[in-house]
Protein backbone atom coordinates (compact mmCIF):
# COMPACT_ATOMS: atom_id res chain seq x y z
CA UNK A 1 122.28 30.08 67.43
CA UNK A 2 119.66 32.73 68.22
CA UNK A 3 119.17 33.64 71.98
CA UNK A 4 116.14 33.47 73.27
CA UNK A 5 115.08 36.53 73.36
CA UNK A 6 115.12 36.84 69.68
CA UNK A 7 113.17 33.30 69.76
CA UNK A 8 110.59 34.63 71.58
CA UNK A 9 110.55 37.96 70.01
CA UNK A 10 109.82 36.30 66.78
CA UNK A 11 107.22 33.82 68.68
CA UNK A 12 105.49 37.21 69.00
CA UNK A 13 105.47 38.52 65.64
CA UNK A 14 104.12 35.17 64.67
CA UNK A 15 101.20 35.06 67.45
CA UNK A 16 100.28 38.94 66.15
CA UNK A 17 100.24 37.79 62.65
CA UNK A 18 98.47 34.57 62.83
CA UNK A 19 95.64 36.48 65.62
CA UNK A 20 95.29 39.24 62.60
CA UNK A 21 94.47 36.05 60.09
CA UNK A 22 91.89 34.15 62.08
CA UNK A 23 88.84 36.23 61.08
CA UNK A 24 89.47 36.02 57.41
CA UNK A 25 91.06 32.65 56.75
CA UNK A 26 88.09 31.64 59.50
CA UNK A 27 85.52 33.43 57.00
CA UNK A 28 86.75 30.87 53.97
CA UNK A 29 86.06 28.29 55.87
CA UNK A 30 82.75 29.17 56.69
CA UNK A 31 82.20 30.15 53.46
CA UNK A 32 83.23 26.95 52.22
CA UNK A 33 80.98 24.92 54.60
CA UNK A 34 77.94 26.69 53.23
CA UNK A 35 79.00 26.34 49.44
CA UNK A 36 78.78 22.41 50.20
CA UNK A 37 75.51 22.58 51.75
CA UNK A 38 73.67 25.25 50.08
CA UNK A 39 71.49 24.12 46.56
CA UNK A 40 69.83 27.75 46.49
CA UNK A 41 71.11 30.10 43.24
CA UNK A 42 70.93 33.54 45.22
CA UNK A 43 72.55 32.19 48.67
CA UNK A 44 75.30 30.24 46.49
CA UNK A 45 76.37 33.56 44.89
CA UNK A 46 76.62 34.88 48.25
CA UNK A 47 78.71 32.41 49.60
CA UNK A 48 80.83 33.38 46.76
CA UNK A 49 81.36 36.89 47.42
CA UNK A 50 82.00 35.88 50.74
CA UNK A 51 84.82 33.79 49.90
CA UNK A 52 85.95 36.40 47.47
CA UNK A 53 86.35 38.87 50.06
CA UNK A 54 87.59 36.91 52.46
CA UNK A 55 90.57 35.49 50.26
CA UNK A 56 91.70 39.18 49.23
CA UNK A 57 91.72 40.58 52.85
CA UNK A 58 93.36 37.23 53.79
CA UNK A 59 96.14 37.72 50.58
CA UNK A 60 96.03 41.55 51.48
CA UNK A 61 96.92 40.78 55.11
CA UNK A 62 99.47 38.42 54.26
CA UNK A 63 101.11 40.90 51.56
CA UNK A 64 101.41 43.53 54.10
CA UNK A 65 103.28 41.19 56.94
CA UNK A 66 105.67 40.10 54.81
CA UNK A 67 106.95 43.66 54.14
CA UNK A 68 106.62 44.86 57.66
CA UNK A 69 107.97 42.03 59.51
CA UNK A 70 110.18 39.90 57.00
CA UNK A 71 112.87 39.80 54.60
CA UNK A 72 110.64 40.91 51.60
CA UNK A 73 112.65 41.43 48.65
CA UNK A 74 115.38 39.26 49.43
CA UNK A 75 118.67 40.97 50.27
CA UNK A 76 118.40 44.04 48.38
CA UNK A 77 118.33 47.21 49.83
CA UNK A 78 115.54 48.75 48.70
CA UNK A 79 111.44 48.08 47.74
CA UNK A 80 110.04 49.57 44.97
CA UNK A 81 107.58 52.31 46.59
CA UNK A 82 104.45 51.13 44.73
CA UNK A 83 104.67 47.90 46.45
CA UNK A 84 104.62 49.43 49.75
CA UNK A 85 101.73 51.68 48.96
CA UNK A 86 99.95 48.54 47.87
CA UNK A 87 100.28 47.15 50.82
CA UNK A 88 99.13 49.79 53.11
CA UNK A 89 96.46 50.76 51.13
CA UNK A 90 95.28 47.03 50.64
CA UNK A 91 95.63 46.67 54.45
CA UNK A 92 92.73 49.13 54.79
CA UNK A 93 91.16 48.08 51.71
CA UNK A 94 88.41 45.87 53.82
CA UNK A 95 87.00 48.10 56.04
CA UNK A 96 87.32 51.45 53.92
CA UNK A 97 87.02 53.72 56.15
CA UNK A 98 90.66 54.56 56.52
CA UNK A 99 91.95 56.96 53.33
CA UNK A 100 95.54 56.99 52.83
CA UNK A 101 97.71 59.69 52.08
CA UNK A 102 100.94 59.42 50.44
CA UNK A 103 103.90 62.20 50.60
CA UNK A 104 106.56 59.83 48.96
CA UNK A 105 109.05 61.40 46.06
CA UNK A 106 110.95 57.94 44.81
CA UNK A 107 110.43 55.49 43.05
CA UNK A 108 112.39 52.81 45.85
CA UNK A 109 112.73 53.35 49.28
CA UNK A 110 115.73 51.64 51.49
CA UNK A 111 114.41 48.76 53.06
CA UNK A 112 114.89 49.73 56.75
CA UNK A 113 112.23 53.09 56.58
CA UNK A 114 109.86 51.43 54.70
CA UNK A 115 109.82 48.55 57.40
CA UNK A 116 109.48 51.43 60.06
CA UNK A 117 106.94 53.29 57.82
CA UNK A 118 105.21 50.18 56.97
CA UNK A 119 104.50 49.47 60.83
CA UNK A 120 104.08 52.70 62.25
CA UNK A 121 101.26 53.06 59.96
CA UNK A 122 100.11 49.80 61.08
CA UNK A 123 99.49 51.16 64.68
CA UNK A 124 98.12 54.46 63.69
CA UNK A 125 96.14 52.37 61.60
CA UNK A 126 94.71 50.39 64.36
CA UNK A 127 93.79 53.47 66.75
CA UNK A 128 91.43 54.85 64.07
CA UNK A 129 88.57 52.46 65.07
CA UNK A 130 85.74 54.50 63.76
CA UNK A 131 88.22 55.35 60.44
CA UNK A 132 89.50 58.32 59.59
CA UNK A 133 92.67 60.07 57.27
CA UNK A 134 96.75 58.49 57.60
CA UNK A 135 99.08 60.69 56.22
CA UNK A 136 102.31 59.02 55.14
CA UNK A 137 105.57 60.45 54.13
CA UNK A 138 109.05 59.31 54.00
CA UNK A 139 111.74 61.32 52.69
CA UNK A 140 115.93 61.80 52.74
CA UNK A 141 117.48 64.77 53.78
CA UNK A 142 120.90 65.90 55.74
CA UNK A 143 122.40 62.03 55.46
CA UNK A 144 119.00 60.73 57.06
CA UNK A 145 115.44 58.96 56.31
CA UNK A 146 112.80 60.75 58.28
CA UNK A 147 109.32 59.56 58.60
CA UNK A 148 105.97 60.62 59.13
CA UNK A 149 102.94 59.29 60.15
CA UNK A 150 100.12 61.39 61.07
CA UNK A 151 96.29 59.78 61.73
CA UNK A 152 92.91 61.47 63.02
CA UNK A 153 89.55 60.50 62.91
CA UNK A 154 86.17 59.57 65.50
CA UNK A 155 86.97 57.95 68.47
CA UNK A 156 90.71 57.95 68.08
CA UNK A 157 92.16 55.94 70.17
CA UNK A 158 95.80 54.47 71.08
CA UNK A 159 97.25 52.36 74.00
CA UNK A 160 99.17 53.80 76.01
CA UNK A 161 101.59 50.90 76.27
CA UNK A 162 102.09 51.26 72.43
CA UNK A 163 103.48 55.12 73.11
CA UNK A 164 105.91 53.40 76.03
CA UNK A 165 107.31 50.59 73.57
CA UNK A 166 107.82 53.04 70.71
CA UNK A 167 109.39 55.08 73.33
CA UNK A 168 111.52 52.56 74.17
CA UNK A 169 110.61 52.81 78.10
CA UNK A 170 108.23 49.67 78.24
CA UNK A 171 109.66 46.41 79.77
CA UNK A 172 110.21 43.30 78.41
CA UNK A 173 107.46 42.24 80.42
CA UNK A 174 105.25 44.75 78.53
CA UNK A 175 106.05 42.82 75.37
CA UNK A 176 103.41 41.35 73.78
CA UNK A 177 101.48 40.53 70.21
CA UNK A 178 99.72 43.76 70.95
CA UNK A 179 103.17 45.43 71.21
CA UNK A 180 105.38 43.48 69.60
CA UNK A 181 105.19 46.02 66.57
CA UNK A 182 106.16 49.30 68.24
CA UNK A 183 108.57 47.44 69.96
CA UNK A 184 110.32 46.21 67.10
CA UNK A 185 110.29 50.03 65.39
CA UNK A 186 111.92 50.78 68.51
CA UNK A 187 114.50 48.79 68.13
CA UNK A 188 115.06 48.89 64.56
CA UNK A 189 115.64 52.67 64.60
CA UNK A 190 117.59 52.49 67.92
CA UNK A 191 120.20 49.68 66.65
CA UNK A 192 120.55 52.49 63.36
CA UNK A 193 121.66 55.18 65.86
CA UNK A 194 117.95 56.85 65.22
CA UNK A 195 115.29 58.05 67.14
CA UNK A 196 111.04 57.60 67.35
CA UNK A 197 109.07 60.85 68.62
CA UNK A 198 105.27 60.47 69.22
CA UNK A 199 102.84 63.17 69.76
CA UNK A 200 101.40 64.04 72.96
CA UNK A 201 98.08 62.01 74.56
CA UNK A 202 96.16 64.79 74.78
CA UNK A 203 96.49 65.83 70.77
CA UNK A 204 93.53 65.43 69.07
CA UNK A 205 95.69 63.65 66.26
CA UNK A 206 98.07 61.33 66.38
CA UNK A 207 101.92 62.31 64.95
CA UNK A 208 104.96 59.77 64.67
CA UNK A 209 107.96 60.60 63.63
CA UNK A 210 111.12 58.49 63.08
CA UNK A 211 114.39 60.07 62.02
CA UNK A 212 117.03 56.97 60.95
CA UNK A 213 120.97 57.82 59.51
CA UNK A 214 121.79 56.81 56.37
């Protein structure tokens, strides 16, 4: 039986994804409401991009999540590395103003630094407000995976408490759905015998690096 630790560490992965799928899956149903109601040509064909938008960042969101928080793949150990450029790039697909950057030489990648790839882009993602460039890389080398993440853009901006939890040095009362994800790279990469370096605060860029055993 799980403890409950792990119960409510997975509680939080499920609040952070379910917050990050209001807005669109909220969106359909507006959309929806206004397809019933609405007689006018023009204004129907708007409600229709509407939904059409709405259902791809919803399926984009959802495509993303299952690779950086679940079991995707089944129990294999690797993902093939298109699919995880799919989702990172479809992840920022609905704002663009985020361009990704890919520094990836296989065709697979072993399950465990994609997940930490996957998410670390996630929160470099999320401190580029205004956009701005990610930089992604993931290689093997001396018996380890090492990874790279490196964002900058306008307004760049990243809680601190997100630099503590990949640190490791934020408390389990720091844990939350805003956190959950650096926490959990943290922990992944610890368990492996790895470590997670961030960049200073006062860089005008933001660098994190992850270096895992084989």
């Amino acid at each position: 039986m799980a403890d409950s630790k792990s119960i409510d560490f997975a509680s939080l992965l499920c609040s952070r994804l379910c917050h990050d799928l209001l807005n669109p899956v909220g969106a359909l149903n507006n959309g929806l409401e206004l397809l019933a109601d609405e007689t006018d040509a023009d204004m129907r064909d708007q409600c229709m991009t509407l939904l059409g938008d709405s259902a791809r960042t919803t399926a984009n969101k959802l495509k993303f999540y299952r690779l950086a928080f679940g079991s995707a793949g089944g129990y294999g150990d690797t993902l093939p590395t298109h699919e995880v450029k799919s989702a990172v790039e479809g992840l920022f697909a609905s704002t663009g103003r985020v361009a990704v950057q890919w520094m990836l030489a296989d065709d697979s990648l072993e399950k465990l630094p994609a997940k930490i790839l996957l998410n670390l882009a996630l929160i470099a993602g999320e401190a580029l407000p205004r956009g701005g460039t990610l930089t992604l890389g993931l290689e093997s080398r001396d018996g380890a995976y090492e990874v790279a993440v490196h964002g900058e853009g306008p307004r760049m901006t990243l809680d601190p408490d997100l630099r503590r939890a990949l640190s490791g040095v934020l408390g389990d009362d720091g844990i939350s759905s805003r956190t959950v994800a650096a926490t959990m790279v943290h922990q992944l990469v610890s368990e492996r015998g790895g470590e997670v370096i961030t960049s200073d605060s006062e860089q005008p860029f933001i660098m994190f690096g992850a270096r895992i055993p084989a």
